[in-house]
Structures are given as C-alpha cells and as structure tokens.
Protein backbone atom coordinates (compact mmCIF):
# COMPACT_ATOMS: atom_id res chain seq x y z
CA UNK A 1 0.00 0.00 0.00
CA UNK A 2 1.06 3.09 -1.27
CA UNK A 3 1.70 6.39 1.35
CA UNK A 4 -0.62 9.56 1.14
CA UNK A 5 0.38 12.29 -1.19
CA UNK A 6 0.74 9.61 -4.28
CA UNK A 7 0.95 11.32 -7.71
CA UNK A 8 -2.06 12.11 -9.51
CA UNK A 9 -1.71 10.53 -12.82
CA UNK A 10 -4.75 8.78 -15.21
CA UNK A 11 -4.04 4.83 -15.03
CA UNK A 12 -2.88 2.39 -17.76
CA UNK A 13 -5.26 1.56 -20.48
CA UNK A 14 -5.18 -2.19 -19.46
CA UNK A 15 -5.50 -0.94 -15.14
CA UNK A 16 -9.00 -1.03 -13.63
CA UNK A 17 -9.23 1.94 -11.17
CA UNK A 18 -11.41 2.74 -8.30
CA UNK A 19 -11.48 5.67 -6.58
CA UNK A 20 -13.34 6.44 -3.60
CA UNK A 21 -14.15 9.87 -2.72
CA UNK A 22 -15.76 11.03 0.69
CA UNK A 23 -17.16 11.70 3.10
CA UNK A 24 -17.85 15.15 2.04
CA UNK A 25 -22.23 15.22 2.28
CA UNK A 26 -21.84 11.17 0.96
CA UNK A 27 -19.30 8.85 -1.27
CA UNK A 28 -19.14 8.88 -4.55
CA UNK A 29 -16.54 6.80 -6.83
CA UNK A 30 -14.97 7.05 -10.30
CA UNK A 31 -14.07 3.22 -11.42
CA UNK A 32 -12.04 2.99 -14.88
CA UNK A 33 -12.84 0.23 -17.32
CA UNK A 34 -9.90 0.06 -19.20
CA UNK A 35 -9.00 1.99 -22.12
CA UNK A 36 -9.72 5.13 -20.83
CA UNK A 37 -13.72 4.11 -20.22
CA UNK A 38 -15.27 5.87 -17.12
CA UNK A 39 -17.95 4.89 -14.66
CA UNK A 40 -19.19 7.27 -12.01
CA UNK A 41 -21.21 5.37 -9.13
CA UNK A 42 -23.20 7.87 -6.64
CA UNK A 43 -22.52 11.23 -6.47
CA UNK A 44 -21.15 13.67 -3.06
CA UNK A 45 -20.86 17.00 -2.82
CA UNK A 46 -17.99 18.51 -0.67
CA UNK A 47 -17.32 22.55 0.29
CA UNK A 48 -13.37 21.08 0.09
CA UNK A 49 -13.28 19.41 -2.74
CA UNK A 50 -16.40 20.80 -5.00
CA UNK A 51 -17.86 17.70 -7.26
CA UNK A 52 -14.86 15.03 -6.20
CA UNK A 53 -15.74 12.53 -9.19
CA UNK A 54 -16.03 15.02 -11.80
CA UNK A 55 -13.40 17.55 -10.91
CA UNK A 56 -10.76 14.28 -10.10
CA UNK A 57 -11.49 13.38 -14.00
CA UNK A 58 -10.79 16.59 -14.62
CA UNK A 59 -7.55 17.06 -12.73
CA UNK A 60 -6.33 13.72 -14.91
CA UNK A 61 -7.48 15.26 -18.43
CA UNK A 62 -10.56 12.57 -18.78
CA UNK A 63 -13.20 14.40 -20.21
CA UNK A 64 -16.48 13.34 -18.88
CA UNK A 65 -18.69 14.13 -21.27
CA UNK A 66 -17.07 11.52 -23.36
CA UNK A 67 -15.49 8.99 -21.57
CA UNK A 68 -17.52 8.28 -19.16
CA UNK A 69 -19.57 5.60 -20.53
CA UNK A 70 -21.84 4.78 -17.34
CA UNK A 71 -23.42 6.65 -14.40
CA UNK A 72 -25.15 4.50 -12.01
CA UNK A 73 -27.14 5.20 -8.79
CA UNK A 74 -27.11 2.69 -6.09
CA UNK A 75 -29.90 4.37 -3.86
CA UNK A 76 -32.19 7.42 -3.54
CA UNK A 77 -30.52 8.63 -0.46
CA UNK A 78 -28.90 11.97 0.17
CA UNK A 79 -25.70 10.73 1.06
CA UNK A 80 -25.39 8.79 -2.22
CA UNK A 81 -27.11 11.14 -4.70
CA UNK A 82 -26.49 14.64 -3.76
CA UNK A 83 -25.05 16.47 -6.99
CA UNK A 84 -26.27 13.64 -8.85
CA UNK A 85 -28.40 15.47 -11.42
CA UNK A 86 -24.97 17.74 -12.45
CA UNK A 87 -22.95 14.20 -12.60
CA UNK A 88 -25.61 13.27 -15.36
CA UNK A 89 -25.74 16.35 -16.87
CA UNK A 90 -22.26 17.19 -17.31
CA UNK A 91 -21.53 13.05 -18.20
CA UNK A 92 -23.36 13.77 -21.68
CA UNK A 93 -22.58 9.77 -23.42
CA UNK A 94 -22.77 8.01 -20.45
CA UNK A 95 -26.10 5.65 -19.77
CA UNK A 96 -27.48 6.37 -16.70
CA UNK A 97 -28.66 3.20 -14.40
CA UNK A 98 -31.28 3.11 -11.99
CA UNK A 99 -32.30 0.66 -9.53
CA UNK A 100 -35.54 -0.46 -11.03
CA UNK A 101 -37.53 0.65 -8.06
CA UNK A 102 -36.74 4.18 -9.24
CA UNK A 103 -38.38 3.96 -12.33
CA UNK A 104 -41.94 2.71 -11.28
CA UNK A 105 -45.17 4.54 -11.11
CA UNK A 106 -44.98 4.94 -7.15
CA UNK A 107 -41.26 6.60 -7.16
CA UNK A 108 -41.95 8.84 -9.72
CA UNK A 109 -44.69 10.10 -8.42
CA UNK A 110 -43.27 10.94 -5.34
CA UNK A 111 -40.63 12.97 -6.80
CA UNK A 112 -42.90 15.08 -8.86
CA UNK A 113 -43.01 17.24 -6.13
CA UNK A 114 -46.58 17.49 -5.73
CA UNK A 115 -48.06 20.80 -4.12
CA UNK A 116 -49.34 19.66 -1.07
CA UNK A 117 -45.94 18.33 -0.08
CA UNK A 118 -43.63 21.00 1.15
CA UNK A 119 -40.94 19.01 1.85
CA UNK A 120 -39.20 16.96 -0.50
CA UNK A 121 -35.90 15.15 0.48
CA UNK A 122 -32.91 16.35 -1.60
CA UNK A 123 -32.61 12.81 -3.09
CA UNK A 124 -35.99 12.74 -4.59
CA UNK A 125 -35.59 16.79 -5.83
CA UNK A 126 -32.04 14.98 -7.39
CA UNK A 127 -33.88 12.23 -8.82
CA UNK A 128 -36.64 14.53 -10.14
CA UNK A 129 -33.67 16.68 -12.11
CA UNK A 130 -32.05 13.49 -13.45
CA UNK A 131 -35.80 12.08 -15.18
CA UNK A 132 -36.60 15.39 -16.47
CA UNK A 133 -32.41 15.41 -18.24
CA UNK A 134 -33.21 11.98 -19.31
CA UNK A 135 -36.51 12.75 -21.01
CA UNK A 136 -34.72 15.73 -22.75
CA UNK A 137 -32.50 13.06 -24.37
CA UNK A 138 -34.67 10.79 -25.50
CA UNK A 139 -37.12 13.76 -27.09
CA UNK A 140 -33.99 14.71 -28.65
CA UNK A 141 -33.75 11.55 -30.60
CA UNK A 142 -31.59 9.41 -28.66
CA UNK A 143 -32.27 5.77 -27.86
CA UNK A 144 -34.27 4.66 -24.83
CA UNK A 145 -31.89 1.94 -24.25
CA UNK A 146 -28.76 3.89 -24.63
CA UNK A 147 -29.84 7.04 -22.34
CA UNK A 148 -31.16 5.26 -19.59
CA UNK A 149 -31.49 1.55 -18.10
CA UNK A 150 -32.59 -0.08 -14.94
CA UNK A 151 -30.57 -1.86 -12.63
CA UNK A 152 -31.85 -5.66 -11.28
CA UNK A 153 -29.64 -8.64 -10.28
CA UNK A 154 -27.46 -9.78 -13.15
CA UNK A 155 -27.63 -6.67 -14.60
CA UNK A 156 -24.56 -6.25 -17.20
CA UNK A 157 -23.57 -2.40 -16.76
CA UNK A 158 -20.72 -2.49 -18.92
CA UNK A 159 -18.74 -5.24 -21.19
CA UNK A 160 -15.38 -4.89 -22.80
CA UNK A 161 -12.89 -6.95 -24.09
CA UNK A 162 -11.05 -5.02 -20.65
CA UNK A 163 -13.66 -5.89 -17.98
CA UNK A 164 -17.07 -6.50 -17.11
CA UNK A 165 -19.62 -4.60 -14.61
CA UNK A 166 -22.41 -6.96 -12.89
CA UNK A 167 -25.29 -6.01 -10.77
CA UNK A 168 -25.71 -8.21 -8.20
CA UNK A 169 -28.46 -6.57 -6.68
CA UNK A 170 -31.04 -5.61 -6.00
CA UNK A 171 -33.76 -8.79 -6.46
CA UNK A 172 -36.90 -8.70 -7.35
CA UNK A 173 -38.53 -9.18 -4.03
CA UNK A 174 -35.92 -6.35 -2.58
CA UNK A 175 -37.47 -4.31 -5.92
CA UNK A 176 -41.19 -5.29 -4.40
CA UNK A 177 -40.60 -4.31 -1.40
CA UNK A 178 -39.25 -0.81 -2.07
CA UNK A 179 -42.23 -0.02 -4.73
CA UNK A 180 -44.25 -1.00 -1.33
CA UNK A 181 -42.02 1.58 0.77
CA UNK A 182 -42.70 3.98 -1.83
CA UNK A 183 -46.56 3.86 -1.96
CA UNK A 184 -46.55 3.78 1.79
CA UNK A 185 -45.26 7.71 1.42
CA UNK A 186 -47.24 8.92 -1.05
CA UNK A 187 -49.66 12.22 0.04
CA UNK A 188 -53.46 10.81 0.43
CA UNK A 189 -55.74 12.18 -1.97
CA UNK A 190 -56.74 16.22 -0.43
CA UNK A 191 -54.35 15.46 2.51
CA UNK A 192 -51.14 17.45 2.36
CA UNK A 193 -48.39 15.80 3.69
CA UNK A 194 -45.42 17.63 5.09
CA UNK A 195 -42.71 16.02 4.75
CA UNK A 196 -41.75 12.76 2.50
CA UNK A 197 -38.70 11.12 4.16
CA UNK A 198 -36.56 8.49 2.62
CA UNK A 199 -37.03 5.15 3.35
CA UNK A 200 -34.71 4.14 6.15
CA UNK A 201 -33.32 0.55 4.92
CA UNK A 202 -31.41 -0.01 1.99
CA UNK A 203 -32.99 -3.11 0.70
CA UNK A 204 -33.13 -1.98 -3.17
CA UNK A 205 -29.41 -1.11 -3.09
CA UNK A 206 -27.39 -1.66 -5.99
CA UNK A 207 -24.26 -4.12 -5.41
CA UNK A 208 -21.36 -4.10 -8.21
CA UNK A 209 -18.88 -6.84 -9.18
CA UNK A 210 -16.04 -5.45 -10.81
CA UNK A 211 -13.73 -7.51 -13.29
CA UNK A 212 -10.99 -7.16 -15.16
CA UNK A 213 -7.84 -8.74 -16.32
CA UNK A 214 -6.01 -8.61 -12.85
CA UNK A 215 -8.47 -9.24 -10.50
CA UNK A 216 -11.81 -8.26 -8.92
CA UNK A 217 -13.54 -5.71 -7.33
CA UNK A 218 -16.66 -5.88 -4.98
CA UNK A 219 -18.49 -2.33 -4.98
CA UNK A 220 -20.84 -2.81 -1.23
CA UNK A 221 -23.10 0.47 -1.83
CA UNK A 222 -25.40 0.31 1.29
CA UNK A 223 -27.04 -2.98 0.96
CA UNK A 224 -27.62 -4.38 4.06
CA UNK A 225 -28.00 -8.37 5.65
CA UNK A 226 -31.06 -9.99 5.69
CA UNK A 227 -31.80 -13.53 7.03
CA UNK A 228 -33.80 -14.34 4.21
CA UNK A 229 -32.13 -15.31 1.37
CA UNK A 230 -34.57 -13.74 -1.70
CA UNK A 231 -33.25 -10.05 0.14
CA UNK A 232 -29.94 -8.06 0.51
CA UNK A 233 -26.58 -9.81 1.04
CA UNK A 234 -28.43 -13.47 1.34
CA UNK A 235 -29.64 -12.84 -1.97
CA UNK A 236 -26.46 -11.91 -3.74
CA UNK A 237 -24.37 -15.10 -1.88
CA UNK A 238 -27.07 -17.27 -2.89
CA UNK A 239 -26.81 -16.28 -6.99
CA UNK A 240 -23.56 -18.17 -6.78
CA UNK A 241 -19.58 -18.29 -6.04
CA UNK A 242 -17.69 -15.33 -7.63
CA UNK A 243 -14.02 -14.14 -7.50
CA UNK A 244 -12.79 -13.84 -4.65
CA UNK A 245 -12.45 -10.31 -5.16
CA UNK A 246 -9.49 -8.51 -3.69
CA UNK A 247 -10.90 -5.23 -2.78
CA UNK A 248 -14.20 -4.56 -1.36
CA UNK A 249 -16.05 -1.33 -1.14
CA UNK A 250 -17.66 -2.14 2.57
CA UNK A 251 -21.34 -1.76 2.27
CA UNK A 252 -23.39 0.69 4.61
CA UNK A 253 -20.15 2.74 5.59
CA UNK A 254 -19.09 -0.69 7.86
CA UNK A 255 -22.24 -0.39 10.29
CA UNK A 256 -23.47 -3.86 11.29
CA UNK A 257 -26.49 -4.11 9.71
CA UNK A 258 -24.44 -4.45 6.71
CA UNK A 259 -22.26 -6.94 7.79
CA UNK A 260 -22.53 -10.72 6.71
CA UNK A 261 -19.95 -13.30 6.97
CA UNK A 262 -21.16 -15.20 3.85
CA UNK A 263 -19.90 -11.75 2.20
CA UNK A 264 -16.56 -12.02 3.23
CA UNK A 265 -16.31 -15.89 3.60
CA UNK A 266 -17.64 -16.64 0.01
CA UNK A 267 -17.38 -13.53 -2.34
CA UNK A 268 -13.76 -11.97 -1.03
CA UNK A 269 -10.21 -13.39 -0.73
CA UNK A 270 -9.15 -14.01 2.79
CA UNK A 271 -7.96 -10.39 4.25
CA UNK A 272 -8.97 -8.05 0.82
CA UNK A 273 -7.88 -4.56 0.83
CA UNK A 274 -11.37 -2.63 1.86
CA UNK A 275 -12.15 0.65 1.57
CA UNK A 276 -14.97 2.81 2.88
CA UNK A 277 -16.23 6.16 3.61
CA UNK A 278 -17.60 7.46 7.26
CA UNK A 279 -21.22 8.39 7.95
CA UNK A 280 -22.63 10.84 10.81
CA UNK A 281 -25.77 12.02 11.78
CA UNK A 282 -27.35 14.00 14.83
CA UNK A 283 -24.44 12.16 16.89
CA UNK A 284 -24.81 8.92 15.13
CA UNK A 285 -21.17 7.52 13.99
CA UNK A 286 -20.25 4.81 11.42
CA UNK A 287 -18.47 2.81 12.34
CA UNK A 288 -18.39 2.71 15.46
CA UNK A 289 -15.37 1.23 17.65
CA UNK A 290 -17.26 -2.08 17.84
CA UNK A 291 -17.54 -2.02 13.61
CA UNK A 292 -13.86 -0.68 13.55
CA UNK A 293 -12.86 -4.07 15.45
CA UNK A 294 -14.79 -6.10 13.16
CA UNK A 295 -13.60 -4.99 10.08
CA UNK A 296 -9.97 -4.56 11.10
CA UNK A 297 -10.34 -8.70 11.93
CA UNK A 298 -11.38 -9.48 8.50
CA UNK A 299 -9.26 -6.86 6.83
CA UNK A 300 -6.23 -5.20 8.54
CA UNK A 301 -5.45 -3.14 5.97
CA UNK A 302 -9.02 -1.36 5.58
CA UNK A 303 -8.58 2.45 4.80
CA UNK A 304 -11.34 5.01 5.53
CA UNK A 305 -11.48 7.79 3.21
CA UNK A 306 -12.21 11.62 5.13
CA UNK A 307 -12.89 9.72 8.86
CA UNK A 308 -15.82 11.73 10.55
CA UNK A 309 -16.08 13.86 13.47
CA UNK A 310 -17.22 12.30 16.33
CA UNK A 311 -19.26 14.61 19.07
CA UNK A 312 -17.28 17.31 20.96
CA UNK A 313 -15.89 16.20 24.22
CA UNK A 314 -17.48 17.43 26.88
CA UNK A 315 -15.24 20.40 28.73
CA UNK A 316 -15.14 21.57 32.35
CA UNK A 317 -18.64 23.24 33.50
CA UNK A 318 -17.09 26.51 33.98
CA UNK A 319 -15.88 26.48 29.88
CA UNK A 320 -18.78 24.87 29.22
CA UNK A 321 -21.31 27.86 30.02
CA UNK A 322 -18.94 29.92 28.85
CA UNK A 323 -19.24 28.24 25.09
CA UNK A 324 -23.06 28.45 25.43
CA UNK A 325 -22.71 31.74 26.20
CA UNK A 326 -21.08 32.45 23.19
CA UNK A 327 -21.98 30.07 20.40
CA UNK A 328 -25.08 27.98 19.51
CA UNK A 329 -23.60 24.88 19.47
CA UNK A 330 -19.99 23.17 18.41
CA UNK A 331 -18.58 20.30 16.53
CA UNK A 332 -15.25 18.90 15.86
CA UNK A 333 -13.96 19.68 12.73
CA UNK A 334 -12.90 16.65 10.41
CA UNK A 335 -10.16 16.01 7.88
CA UNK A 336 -12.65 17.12 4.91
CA UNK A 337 -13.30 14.74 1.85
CA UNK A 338 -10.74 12.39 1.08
CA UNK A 339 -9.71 10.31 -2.04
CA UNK A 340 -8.62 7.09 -1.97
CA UNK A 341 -7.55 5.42 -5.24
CA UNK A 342 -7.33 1.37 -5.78
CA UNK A 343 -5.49 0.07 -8.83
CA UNK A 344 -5.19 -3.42 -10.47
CA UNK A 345 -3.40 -4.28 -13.86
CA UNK A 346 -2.48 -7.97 -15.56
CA UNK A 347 0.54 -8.42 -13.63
CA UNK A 348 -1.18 -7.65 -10.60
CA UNK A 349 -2.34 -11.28 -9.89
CA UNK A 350 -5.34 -9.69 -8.25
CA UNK A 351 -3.30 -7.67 -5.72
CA UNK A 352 -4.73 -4.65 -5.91
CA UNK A 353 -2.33 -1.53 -5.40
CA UNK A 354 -4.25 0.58 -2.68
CA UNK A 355 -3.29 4.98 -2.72
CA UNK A 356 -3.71 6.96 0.05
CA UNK A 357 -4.50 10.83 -1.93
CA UNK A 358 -6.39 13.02 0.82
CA UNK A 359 -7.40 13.02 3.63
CA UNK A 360 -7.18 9.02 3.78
CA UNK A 361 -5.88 6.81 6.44
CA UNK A 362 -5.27 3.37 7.35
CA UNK A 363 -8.30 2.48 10.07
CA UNK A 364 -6.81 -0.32 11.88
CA UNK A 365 -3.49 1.20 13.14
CA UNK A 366 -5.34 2.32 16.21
CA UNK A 367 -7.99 -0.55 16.22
C-alpha cells in the first residue's frame, strides 16, 4: 500500500481503477474500465473538494462528457445522490442506471413534487432533475436503451474486451418491497403531507462486481443483511460463487447491519484490501469502535477515506457555560473529503495496489 500524497496521474489503459471519494455530504466513486472508459457510481458534494468525481477526472485530463460511458445510482438517499443530477448532466454519453424501483409509477410520483408536499428530500428533488435530463435526451432523438437503463440482479452495466460490470443486486422481491415503501409515502388524496422522508433501509441497493484482467472488485453500496435469502446480502451469496475479489467497497459505511460473513467468507479473498467512507448524523457515527474491530479482523489493511467527526468532548462546567454563552452549538472539525484510489493491472495477480491521496488513512493502526 502506497503512502498519502501519491501522484495524480490517469491509469494504464489495461489498469482497472477505483477511486473512492468522501465523506464530504456522501461517497461517490470514479471506477475505470480500461482503455480510458469511465464509470461514475453515486454522487457527493464537498465545500473542500467541490464535485470530487467530476473535478478528479478533470484534474487527470478525462473528459467526462465523453469517456464516461456509465453513471449508475445505487440508492435514492442523500448521502449517495447529492449532486447527482450535475454528474448526469455534465456526463453527456454516459447511460445512466437506476435501480428499477426508481423507475416505477410509485417513485416517480413521489418525486414530482406534488403541491401539497412542502418538503421533499434532496434525493428525490435529485432524482426529479435526473428524469426530467433523461426525457430531454430521449425527445432529442436518442435511444431509450442507450440514455437510460434499470438496474436488477445480473444486470450487465458495462462489457469490454477489458472488464465487465455486474449487478448483483437488488432482487426482485428487494425491488417489491421498495415499490411497497414507496406507496406507503405517497400524500393521500386532499391530505397534504409535510414532509416525505426516505425510506430508512437499503434493501433496493445496488451491489457491483467489478472484473478485469487482474483481479476483482466488490463495490458494497449500502445494501444491508437480511436472514432471508430472496433479500440483501443473502440474496447476492445465494446467486452463486464469484471471485474472490481482492478489494471490497464495505457496504453501509461498515455499520453492522451491513455486515454478513457469507460476504466475506464466500465472495472476497481471505484479508482483501477494503475501503470505505464514514457516515454521521445528529451524533450517530459509522463505524463505530465495535464495527472498527470487526472490520480490522477481517481486513487489517481497511482504509477510511475523510474519517468523521465524532461529538465534541465534553469540557469543564465553567468552559462549558462559557461556550453556550457564546456560540449555539460546536462540533469537531474533520479532515474534509478524502480520495482514496485502488489500482489493479495484468501483472497484478489480483493484488490490488491501494493509494492513500487526501485526507485518507489506514483504520486499523489504532484498532
């Protein structure tokens, strides 16, 4: 593994790339295909770091608008999505993916803003952007097929003679159950509704498998375990064996109810590299020390990209009412977005060459 400060430089035509960008408001990553092909998965937005997929493209002279050749969304919420209407707009060739919960009757209803709701989350105002940029294109003459596609298991995203991108989620009863979710929040008829939260588990979430010459990639998103095995990670270890990967993008940001063994017993090589972003909430951490642990077992050289703030320590009463006296409130201020960048050519043998660019760190030196 490589130190922090590593040269920015585009990869090798025959190198598969991923780069991991967070936490910023989210995680985002750019993943190269070989032969200068570009896929953006999610989208982040970051004061620090502006747009962190689009502007890194930019800072390695890939123009977007051309070589990016897929956009996918793994999940409608904010922490995945925000800025993801200017990631399709901006990525002009690219055909956009959608987890086909996204594009039924129920979703898009909901994020037609309707005028009795006065509060739509920023995913669904995101998601409302992207449909109306996708209708553009295909008014404009462009292929249905070609502008946009949904997302289900075993989903091909992208096939070259350099790699191959694989849904491996969500199912359809995961896809069922989140057209249920949806309908569940739309507005009765003359009732206004306030306020249309997300829905809270990541069932629908859209899993990637990776592969290229040198090895294989497992890209988590948020989907989280289930005991069932039509649903979440059950689902995707019973389609069949894979790999083993080398790397793993850990789902969920490494919280447990992400976590399955069969994941990491029957999908990943024994100790991958991992890499994931930090998530934090109203006080809410991921992961937490007891997640850290875990992960650091299976993984011991798992990096976390931008680690987040945990809650201010409390001071002595006296500085204490002094503070409030002062200031509404406080927080401790984090290392910003960060950028980690995974690379794996031919030679590699599957070893994938882990980079350490901002605001990155190894996560088990202190476990």
């Amino acid at each position: 593994m490589s130190s922090a400060g590593s040269e920015i430089e585009a990869p090798s035509p025959d190198e598969i790339e991923i780069s991991l960008f967070g936490p910023g408001f989210g995680e985002s990553m750019a993943v190269h295909l070989g032969d200068g092909r570009w896929m953006i998965v999610d989208s982040c937005v970051s004061p620090s770091m502006g747009r962190p997929a689009l502007d890194y493209l930019a800072e390695i002279n890939v123009d977007c608008r051309t070589a990016v050749v897929a956009v996918v969304a793994t999940h409608w919420h904010d922490d995945h999505v925000r800025g993801f209407a200017e990631v399709v707009s901006q990525c002009e060739g690219a055909t956009v993916f959608l987890g086909s919960a996204l594009q039924q009757h129920e979703f898009l209803t909901l994020v037609a803003s309707p005028p009795t709701t006065t509060r739509i989350p920023p995913g669904a105002r995101e998601f409302a952007a992207v449909i109306a940029t996708l209708r553009e294109r295909r008014n404009g003459g462009r292929s249905a097929d070609v502008v946009s596609r949904l997302v289900t298991e075993q989903t091909i995203v992208d096939e070259s003679a350099m790699s191959r991108v694989v849904a491996l989620s969500p199912s359809s009863a995961a896809v069922e159950d989140a057209i249920s979710a949806f309908a569940d929040l739309l507005p009765e008829p003359r009732r206004p509704q306030l306020r249309i939260p997300a829905p809270s588990k990541n069932a629908a979430s859209v899993v990637l498998w990776v592969e290229g010459a040198g090895g294989a990639a497992l890209l988590g998103a948020d989907l989280e375990a289930e005991h069932r095995n039509d649903r979440g990670w059950g689902r995707v270890v019973a389609l069949g064996e894979r790999g083993p990967a080398g790397l793993v993008k850990v789902p969920h940001h490494g919280g447990q109810t992400a976590h399955d063994e069969r994941m990491w017993d029957r999908l990943l090589r024994v100790r991958p590299q991992a890499l994931l972003t930090p998530w934090t909430l109203g006080g809410n951490l991921l992961p937490d020390e007891d997640d850290t642990r875990r992960i650091c077992e299976l993984a011991p050289e798992a990096v976390i990209v931008g680690r987040a703030s945990a809650s201010p320590k409390r001071l002595e009463s006296a500085v204490e009412r002094s503070l409030k006296g002062v200031a509404k409130g406080r927080r401790v201020v984090g290392h910003g977005a960060g950028h980690v960048r995974a690379r794996c050519g031919p030679a590699d043998s599957g070893n994938w060459r882990v980079d350490l660019m901002r605001s990155a760190e190894r996560m088990c030196s202190a476990a």
